[in-house]
C-alpha atoms as a PDB file:
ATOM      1  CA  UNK A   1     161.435  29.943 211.498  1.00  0.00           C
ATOM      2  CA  UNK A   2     159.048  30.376 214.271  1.00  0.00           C
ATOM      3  CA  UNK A   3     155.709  29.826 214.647  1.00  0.00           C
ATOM      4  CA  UNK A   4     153.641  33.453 215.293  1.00  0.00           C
ATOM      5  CA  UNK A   5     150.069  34.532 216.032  1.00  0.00           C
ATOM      6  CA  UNK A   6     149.567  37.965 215.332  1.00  0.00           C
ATOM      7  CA  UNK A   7     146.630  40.316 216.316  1.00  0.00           C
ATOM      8  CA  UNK A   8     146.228  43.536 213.866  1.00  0.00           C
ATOM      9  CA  UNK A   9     144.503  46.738 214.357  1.00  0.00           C
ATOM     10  CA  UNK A  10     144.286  49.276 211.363  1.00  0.00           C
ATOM     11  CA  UNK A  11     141.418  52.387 211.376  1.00  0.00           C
ATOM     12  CA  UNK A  12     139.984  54.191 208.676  1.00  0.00           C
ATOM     13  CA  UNK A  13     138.630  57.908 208.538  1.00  0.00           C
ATOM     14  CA  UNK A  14     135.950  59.156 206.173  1.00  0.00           C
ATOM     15  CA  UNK A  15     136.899  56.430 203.951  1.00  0.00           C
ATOM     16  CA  UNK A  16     135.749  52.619 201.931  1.00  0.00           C
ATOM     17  CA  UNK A  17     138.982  49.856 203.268  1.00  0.00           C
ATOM     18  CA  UNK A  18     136.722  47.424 201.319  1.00  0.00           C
ATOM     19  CA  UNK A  19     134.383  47.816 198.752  1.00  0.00           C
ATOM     20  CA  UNK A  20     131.903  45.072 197.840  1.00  0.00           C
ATOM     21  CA  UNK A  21     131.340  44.660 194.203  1.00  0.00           C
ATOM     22  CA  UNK A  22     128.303  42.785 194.488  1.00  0.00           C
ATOM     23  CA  UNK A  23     126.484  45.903 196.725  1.00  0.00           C
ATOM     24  CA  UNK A  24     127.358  48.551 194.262  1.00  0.00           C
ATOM     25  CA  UNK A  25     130.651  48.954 196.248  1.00  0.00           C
ATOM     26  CA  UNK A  26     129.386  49.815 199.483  1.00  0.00           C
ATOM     27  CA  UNK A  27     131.838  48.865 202.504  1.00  0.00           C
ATOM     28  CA  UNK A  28     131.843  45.237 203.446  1.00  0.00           C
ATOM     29  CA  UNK A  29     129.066  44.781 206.235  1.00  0.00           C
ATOM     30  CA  UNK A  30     128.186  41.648 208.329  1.00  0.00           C
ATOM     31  CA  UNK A  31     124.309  42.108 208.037  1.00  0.00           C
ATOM     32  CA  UNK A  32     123.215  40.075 211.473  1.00  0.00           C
ATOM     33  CA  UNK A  33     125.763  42.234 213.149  1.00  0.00           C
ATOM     34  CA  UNK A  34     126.522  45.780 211.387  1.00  0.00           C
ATOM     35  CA  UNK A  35     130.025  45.085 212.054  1.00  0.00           C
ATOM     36  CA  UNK A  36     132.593  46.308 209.156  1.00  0.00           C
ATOM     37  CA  UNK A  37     134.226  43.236 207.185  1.00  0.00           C
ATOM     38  CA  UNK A  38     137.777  43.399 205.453  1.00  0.00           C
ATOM     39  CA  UNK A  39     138.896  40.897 203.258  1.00  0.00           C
ATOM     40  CA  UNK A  40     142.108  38.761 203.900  1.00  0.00           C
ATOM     41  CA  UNK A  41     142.773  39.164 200.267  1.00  0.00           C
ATOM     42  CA  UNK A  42     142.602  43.029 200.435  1.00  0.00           C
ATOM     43  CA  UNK A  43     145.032  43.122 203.283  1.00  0.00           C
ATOM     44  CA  UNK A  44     147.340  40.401 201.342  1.00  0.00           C
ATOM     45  CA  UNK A  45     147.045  42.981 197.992  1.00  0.00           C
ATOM     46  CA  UNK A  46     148.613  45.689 199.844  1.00  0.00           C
ATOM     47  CA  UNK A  47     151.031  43.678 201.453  1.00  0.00           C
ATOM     48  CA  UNK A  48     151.997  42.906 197.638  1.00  0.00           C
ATOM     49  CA  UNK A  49     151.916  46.358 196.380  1.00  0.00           C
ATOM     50  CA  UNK A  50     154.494  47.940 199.320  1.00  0.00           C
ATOM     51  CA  UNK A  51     156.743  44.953 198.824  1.00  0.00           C
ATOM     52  CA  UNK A  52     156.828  45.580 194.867  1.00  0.00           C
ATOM     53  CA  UNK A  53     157.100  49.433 194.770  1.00  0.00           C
ATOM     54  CA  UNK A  54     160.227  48.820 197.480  1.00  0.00           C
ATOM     55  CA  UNK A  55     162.124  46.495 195.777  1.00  0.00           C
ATOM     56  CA  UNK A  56     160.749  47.092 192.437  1.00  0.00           C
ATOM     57  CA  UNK A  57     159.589  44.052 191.708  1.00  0.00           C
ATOM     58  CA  UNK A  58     162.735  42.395 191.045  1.00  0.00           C
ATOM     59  CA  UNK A  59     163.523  38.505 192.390  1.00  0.00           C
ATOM     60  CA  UNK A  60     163.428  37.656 195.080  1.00  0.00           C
ATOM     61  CA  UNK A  61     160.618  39.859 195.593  1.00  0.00           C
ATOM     62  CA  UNK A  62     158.607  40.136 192.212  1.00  0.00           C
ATOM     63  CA  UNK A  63     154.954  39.634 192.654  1.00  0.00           C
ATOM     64  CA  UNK A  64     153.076  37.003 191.296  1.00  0.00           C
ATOM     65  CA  UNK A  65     149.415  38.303 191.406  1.00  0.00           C
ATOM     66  CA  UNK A  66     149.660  41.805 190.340  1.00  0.00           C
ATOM     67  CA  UNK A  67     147.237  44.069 188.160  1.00  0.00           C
ATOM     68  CA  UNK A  68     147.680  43.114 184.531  1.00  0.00           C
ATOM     69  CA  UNK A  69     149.922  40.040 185.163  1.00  0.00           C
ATOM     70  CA  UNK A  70     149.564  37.308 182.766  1.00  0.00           C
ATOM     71  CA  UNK A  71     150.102  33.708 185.194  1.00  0.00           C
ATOM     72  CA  UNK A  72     151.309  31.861 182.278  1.00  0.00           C
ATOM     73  CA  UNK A  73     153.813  33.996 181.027  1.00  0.00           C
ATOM     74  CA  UNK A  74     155.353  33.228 185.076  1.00  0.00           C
ATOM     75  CA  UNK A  75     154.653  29.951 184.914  1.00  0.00           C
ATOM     76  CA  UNK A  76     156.217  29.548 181.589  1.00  0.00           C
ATOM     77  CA  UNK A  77     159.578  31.408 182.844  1.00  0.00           C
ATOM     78  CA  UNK A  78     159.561  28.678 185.164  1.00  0.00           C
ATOM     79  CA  UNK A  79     159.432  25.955 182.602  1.00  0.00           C
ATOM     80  CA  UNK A  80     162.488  27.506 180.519  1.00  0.00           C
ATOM     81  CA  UNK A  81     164.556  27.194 183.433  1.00  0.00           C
ATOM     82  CA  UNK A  82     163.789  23.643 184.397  1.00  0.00           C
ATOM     83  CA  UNK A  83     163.038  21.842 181.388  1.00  0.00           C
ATOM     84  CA  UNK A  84     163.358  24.340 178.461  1.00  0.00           C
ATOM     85  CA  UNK A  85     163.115  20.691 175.739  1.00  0.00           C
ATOM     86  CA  UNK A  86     159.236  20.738 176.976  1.00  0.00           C
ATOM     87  CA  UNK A  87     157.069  21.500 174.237  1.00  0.00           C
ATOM     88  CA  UNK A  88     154.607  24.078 175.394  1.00  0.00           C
ATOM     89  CA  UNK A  89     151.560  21.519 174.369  1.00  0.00           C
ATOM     90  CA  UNK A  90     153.137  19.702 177.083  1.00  0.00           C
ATOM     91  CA  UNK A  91     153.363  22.142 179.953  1.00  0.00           C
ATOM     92  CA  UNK A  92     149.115  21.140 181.011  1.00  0.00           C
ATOM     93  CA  UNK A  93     150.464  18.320 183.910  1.00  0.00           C
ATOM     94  CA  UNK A  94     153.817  18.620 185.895  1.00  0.00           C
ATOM     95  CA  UNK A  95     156.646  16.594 184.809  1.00  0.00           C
ATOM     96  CA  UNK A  96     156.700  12.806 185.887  1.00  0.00           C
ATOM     97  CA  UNK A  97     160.309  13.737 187.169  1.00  0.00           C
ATOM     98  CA  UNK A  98     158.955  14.147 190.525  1.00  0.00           C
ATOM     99  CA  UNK A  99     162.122  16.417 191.074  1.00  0.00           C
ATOM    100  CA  UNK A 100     162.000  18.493 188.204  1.00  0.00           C
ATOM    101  CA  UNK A 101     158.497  18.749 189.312  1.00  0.00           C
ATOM    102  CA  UNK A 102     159.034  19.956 192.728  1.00  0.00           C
ATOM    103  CA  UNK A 103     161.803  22.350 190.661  1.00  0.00           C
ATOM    104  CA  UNK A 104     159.154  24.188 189.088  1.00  0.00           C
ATOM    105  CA  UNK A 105     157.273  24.660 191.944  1.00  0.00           C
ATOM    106  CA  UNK A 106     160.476  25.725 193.905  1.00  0.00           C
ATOM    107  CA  UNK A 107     161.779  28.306 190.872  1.00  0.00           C
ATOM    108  CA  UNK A 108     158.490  30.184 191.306  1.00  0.00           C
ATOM    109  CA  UNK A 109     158.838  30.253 195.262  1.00  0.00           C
ATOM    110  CA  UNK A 110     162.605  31.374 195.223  1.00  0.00           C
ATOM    111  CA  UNK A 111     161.398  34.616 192.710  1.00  0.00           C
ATOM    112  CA  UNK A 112     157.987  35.469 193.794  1.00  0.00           C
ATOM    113  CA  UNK A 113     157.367  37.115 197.135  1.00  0.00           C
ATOM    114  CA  UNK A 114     153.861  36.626 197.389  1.00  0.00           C
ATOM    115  CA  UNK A 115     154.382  32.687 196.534  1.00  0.00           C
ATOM    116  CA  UNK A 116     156.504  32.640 199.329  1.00  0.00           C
ATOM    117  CA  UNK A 117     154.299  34.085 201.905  1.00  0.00           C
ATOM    118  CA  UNK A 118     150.403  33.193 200.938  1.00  0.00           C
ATOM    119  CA  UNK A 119     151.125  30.197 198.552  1.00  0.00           C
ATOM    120  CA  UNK A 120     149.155  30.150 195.211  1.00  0.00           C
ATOM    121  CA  UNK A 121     147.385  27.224 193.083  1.00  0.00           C
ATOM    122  CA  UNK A 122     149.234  27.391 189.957  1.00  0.00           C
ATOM    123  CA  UNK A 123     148.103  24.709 188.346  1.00  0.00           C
ATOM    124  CA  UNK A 124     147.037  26.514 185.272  1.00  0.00           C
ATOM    125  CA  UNK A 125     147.492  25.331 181.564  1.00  0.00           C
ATOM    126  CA  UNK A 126     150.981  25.871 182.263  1.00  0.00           C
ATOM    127  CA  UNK A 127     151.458  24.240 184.925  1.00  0.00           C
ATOM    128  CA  UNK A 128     153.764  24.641 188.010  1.00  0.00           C
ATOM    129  CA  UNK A 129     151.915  22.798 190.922  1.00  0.00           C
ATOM    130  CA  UNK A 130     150.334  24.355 193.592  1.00  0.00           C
ATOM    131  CA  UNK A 131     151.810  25.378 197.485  1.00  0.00           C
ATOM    132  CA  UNK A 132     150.260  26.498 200.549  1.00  0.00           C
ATOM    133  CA  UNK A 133     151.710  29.811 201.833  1.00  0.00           C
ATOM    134  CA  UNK A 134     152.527  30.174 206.072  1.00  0.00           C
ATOM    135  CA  UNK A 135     151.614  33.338 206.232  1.00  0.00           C
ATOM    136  CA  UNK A 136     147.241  33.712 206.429  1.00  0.00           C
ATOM    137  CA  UNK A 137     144.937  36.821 207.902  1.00  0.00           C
ATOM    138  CA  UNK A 138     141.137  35.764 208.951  1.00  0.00           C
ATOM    139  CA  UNK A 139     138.627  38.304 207.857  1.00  0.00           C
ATOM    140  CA  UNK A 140     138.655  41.561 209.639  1.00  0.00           C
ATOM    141  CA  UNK A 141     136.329  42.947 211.324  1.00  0.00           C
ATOM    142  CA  UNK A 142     135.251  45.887 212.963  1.00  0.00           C
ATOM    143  CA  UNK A 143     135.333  46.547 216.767  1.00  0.00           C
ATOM    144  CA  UNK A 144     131.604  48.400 216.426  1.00  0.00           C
ATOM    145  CA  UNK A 145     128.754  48.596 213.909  1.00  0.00           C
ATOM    146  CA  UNK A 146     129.506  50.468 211.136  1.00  0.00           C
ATOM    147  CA  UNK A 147     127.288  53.112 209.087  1.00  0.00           C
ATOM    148  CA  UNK A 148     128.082  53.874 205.740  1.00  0.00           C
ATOM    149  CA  UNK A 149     127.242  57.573 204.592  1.00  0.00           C
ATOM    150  CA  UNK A 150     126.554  58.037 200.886  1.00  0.00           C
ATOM    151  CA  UNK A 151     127.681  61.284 199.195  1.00  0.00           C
ATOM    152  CA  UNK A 152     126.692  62.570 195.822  1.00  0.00           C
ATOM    153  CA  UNK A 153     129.399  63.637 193.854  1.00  0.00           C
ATOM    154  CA  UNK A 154     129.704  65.843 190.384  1.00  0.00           C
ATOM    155  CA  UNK A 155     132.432  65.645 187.454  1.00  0.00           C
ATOM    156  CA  UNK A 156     132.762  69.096 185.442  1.00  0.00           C
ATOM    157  CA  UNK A 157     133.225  66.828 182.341  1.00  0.00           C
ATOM    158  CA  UNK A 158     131.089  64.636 180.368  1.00  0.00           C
ATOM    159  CA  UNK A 159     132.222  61.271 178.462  1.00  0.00           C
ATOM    160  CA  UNK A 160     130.984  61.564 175.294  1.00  0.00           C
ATOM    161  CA  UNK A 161     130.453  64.534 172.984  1.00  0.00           C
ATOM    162  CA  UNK A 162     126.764  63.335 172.349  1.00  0.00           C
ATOM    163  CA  UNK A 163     125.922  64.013 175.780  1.00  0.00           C
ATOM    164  CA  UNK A 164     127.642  67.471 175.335  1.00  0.00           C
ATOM    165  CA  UNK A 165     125.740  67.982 171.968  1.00  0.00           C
ATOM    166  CA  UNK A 166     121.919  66.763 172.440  1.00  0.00           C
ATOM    167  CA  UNK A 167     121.751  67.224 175.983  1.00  0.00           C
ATOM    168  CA  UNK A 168     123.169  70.345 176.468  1.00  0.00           C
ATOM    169  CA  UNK A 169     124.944  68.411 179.447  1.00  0.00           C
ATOM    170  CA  UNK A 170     127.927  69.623 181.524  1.00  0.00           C
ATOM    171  CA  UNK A 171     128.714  67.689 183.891  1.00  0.00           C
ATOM    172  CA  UNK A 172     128.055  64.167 185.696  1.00  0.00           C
ATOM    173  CA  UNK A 173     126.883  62.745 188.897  1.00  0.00           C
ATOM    174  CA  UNK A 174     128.129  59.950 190.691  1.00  0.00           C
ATOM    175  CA  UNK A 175     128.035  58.123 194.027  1.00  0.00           C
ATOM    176  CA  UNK A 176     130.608  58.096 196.672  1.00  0.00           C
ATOM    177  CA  UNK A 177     130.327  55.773 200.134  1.00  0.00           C
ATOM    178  CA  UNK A 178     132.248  56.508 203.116  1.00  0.00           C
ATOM    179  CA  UNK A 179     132.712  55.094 206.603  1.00  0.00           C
ATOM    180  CA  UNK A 180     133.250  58.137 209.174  1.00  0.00           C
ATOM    181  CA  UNK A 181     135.386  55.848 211.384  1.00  0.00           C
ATOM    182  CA  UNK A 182     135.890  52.692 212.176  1.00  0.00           C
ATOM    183  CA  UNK A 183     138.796  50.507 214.094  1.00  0.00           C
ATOM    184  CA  UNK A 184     138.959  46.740 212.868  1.00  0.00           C
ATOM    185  CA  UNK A 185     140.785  43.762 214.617  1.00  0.00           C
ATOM    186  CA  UNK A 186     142.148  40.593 212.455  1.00  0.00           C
ATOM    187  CA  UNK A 187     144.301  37.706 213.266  1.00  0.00           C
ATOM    188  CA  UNK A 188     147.023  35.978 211.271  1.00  0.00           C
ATOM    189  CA  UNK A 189     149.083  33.123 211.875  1.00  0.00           C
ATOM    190  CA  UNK A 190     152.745  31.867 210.400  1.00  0.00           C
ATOM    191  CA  UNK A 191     153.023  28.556 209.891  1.00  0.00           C
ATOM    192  CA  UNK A 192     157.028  27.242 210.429  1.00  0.00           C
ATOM    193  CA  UNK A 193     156.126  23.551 208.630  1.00  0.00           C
ATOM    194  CA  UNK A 194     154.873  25.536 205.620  1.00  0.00           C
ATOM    195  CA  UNK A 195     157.923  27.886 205.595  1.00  0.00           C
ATOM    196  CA  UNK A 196     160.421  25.341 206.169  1.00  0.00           C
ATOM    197  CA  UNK A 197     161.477  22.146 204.563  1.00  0.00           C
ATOM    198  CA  UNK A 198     161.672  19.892 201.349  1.00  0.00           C
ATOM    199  CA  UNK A 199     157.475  20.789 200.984  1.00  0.00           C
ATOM    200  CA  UNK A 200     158.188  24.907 202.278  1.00  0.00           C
ATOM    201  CA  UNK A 201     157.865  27.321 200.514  1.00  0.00           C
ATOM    202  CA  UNK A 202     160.855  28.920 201.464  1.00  0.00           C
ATOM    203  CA  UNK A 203     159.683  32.041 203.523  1.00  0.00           C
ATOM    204  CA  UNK A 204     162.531  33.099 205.680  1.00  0.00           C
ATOM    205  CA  UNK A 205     163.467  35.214 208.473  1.00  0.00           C
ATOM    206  CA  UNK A 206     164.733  38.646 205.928  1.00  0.00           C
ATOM    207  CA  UNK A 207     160.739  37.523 204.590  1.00  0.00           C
ATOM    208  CA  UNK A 208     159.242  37.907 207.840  1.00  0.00           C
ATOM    209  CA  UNK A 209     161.201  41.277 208.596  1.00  0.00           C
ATOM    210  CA  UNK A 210     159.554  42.411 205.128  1.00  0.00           C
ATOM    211  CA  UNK A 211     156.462  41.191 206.302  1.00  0.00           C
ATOM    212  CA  UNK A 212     156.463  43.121 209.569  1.00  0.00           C
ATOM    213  CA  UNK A 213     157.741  46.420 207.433  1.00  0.00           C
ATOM    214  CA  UNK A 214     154.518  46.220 205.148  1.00  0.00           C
ATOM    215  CA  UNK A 215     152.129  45.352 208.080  1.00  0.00           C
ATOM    216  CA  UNK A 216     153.216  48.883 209.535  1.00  0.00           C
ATOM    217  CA  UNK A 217     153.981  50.985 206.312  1.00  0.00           C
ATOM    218  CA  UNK A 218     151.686  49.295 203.286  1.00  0.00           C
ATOM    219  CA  UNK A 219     148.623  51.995 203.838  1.00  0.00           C
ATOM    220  CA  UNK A 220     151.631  55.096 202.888  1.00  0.00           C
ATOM    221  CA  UNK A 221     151.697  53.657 199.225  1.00  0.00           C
ATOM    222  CA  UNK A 222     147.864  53.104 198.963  1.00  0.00           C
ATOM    223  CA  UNK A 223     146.597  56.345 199.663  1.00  0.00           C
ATOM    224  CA  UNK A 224     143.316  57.118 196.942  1.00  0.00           C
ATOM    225  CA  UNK A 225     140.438  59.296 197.885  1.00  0.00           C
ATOM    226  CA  UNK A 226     138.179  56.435 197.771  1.00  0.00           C
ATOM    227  CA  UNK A 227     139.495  54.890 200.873  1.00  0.00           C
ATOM    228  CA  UNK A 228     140.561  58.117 203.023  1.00  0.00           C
ATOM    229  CA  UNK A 229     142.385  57.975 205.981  1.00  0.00           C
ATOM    230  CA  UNK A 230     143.785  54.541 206.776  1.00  0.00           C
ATOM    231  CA  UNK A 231     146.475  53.888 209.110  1.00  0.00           C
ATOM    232  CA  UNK A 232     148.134  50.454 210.966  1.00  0.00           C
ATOM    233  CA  UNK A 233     147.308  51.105 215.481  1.00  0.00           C
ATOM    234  CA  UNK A 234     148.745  48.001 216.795  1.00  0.00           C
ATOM    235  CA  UNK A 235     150.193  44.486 215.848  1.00  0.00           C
ATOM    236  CA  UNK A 236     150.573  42.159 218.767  1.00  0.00           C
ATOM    237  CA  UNK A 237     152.706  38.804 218.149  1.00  0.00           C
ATOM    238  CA  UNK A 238     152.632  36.133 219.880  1.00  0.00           C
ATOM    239  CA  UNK A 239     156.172  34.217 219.238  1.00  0.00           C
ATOM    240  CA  UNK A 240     156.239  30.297 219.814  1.00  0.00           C
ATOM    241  CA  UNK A 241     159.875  28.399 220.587  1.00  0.00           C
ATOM    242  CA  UNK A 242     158.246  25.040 219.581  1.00  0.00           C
ATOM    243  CA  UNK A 243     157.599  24.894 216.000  1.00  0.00           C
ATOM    244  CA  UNK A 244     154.293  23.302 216.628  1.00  0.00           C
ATOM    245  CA  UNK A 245     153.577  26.163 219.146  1.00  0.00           C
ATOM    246  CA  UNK A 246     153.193  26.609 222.794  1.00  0.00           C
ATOM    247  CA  UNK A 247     149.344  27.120 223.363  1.00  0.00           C
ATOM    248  CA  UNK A 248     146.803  27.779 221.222  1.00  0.00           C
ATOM    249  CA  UNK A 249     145.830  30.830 218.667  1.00  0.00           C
ATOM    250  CA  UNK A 250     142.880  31.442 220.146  1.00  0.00           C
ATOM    251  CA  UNK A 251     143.857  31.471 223.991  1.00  0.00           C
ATOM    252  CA  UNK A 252     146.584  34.283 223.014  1.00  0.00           C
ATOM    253  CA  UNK A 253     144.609  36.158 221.190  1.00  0.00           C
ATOM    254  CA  UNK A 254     141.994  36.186 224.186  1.00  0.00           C
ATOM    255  CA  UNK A 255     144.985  38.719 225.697  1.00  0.00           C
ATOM    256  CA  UNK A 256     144.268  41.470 223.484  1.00  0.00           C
ATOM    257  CA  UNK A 257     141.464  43.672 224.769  1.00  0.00           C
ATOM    258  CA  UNK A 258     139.743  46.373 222.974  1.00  0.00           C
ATOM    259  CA  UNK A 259     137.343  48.753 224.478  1.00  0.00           C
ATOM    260  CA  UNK A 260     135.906  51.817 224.408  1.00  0.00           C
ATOM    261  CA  UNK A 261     137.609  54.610 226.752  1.00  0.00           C
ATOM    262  CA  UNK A 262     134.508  55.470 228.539  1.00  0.00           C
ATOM    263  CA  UNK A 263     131.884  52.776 228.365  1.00  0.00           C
ATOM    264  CA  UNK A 264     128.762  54.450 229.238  1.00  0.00           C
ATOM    265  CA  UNK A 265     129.463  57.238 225.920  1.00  0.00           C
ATOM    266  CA  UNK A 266     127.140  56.467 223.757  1.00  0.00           C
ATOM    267  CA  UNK A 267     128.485  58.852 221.037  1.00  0.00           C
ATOM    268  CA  UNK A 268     129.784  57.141 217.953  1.00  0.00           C
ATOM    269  CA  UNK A 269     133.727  56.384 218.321  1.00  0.00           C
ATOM    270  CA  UNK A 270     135.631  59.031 215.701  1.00  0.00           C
ATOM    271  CA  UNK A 271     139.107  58.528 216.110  1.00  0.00           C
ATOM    272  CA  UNK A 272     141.759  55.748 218.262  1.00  0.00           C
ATOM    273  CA  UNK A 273     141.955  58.013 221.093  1.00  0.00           C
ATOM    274  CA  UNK A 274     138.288  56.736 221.871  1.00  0.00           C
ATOM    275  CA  UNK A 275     139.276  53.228 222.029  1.00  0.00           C
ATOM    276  CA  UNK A 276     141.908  51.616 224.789  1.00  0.00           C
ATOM    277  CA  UNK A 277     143.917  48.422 224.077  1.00  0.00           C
ATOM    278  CA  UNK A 278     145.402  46.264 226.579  1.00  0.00           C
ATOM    279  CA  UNK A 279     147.951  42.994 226.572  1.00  0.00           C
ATOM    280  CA  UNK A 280     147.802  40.725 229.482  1.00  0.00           C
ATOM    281  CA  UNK A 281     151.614  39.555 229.402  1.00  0.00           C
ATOM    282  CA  UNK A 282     151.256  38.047 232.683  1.00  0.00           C
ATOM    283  CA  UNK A 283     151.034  34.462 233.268  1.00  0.00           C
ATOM    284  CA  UNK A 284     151.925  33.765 229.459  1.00  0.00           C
ATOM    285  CA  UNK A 285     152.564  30.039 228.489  1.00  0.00           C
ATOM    286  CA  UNK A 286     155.874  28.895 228.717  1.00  0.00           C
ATOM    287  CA  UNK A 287     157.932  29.029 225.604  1.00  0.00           C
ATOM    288  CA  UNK A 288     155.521  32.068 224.349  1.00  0.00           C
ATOM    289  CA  UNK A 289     156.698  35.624 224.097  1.00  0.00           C
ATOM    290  CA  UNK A 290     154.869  38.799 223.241  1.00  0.00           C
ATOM    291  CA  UNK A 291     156.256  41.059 220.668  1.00  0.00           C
ATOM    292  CA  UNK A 292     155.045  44.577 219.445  1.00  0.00           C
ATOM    293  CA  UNK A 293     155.483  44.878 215.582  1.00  0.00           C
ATOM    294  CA  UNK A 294     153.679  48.124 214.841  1.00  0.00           C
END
């Protein structure tokens, strides 16, 4: 396994990428800056989803957090392979068999994609240790302010007969915030010493192809009206031979240039044909390599 830094872009069209819950689900807003914020842990849930709907979440590749999964119930599958004698009162604190403890810990790695990639604390009251996944996505962010438009919307339907009967009521209201467009930028990183190894989680290279499948297909399966038009642009990679890397993150990513087409428009940007993205491949570090995933 190699190491990687990657740089993302994804847009959205008359759409939410990421609601907040605590601003009555308005898109995700750095308030000193207006920018648009997405979370890494929205871009790791659709990365889950795609990889469970195409291999149907079956091991290798079942999915560890998923809507309506019960952790236990893994963790205890886990616990019948490895020491199936434990009593379940017992299953609060690994094993003292450090290698029936780092069994565990391995046996939900080998079945669970998500495991594999991001790592997960699972040090629950059944508990099968805790790893630290190679694969990781900052926040990300939009390339310009953002302005979210609110839209009233109305249901021909009511919810409860009451309304129906006392207040002659046919229909609801509700609230509906969109973004018209916006273009954001985020960063990940693969780490080889947390892929490989007695301490690894076991990510390989068929992982990484998976990886780099979702990255440019994972919107296709999570189409709802709430979140509109969203769609994967670019993903630069920046492939190290050394394990510990040829130069760092930051320096690469200083490569990849985004800007707007014509710089004195002051119209608002409404689609990627208003934006322009450059890679400087010249004078790269030795033992670094550029390659174009989406």
């Amino acid at each position: 396994m190699n190491r990687y830094d990657f740089v993302y872009f994804f847009d959205v069209t008359d759409g939410n990428p990421n609601g907040d819950p605590d601003a009555g689900n308005l898109p995700r807003v750095d308030p000193e800056t207006g920018q648009g914020l997405v979370t890494d842990v929205c871009l790791k849930r659709k990365i889950r989803n795609f990889v469970g709907v195409v291999h149907g979440e079956q091991p290798p590749h079942e999915i560890y957090v998923k809507e309506r999964a019960v952790l236990n119930a893994q963790h205890d599958r886990a616990w019948q392979v490895v020491s199936p004698d434990t009593k379940p009162a017992d299953r609060k604190k690994l094993p003292k068999d450090l290698q029936k403890a780092r069994d565990l810990t391995a046996w939900m790695c080998k079945n669970f994609f998500d495991i594999r990639a991001f790592g997960a604390v699972m040090s629950t009251t059944v508990n099968c240790g805790q790893v630290r996944g190679p694969v990781q996505f900052s926040f990300a962010r939009s390339l310009e302010p953002i302005i979210s438009s609110e839209h009233a919307i109305t249901r021909c339907a009511v919810t409860r007969q009451e309304d129906f009967d006392k207040e002659d009521k046919d229909r609801e209201m509700g609230r509906k915030f969109t973004i018209p467009y916006a273009l954001y930028r985020v960063h990940g990183f693969i780490n080889p010493f947390l892929a490989d190894g007695e301490k690894g989680t076991g990510f390989s290279d068929d992982d990484l192809t998976l990886l780099k499948t979702a990255l440019n297909q994972m919107f296709e399966y999570d189409r709802s009206a709430a979140r509109g038009q969203m769609a994967p642009r670019v993903c630069v990679a920046f492939k190290h031979d050394s394990q510990l890397g040829n130069a760092r993150a930051d320096q690469l990513f200083d490569r990849v240039t985004c800007k707007r087409k014509t710089a004195d428009d002051d119209s608002p940007a409404r689609n990627f044909g208003d934006y322009e993205i450059a890679v400087d491949e010249k004078g790269l570090p030795e033992g670094v390599t550029v390659e174009h995933w989406v």
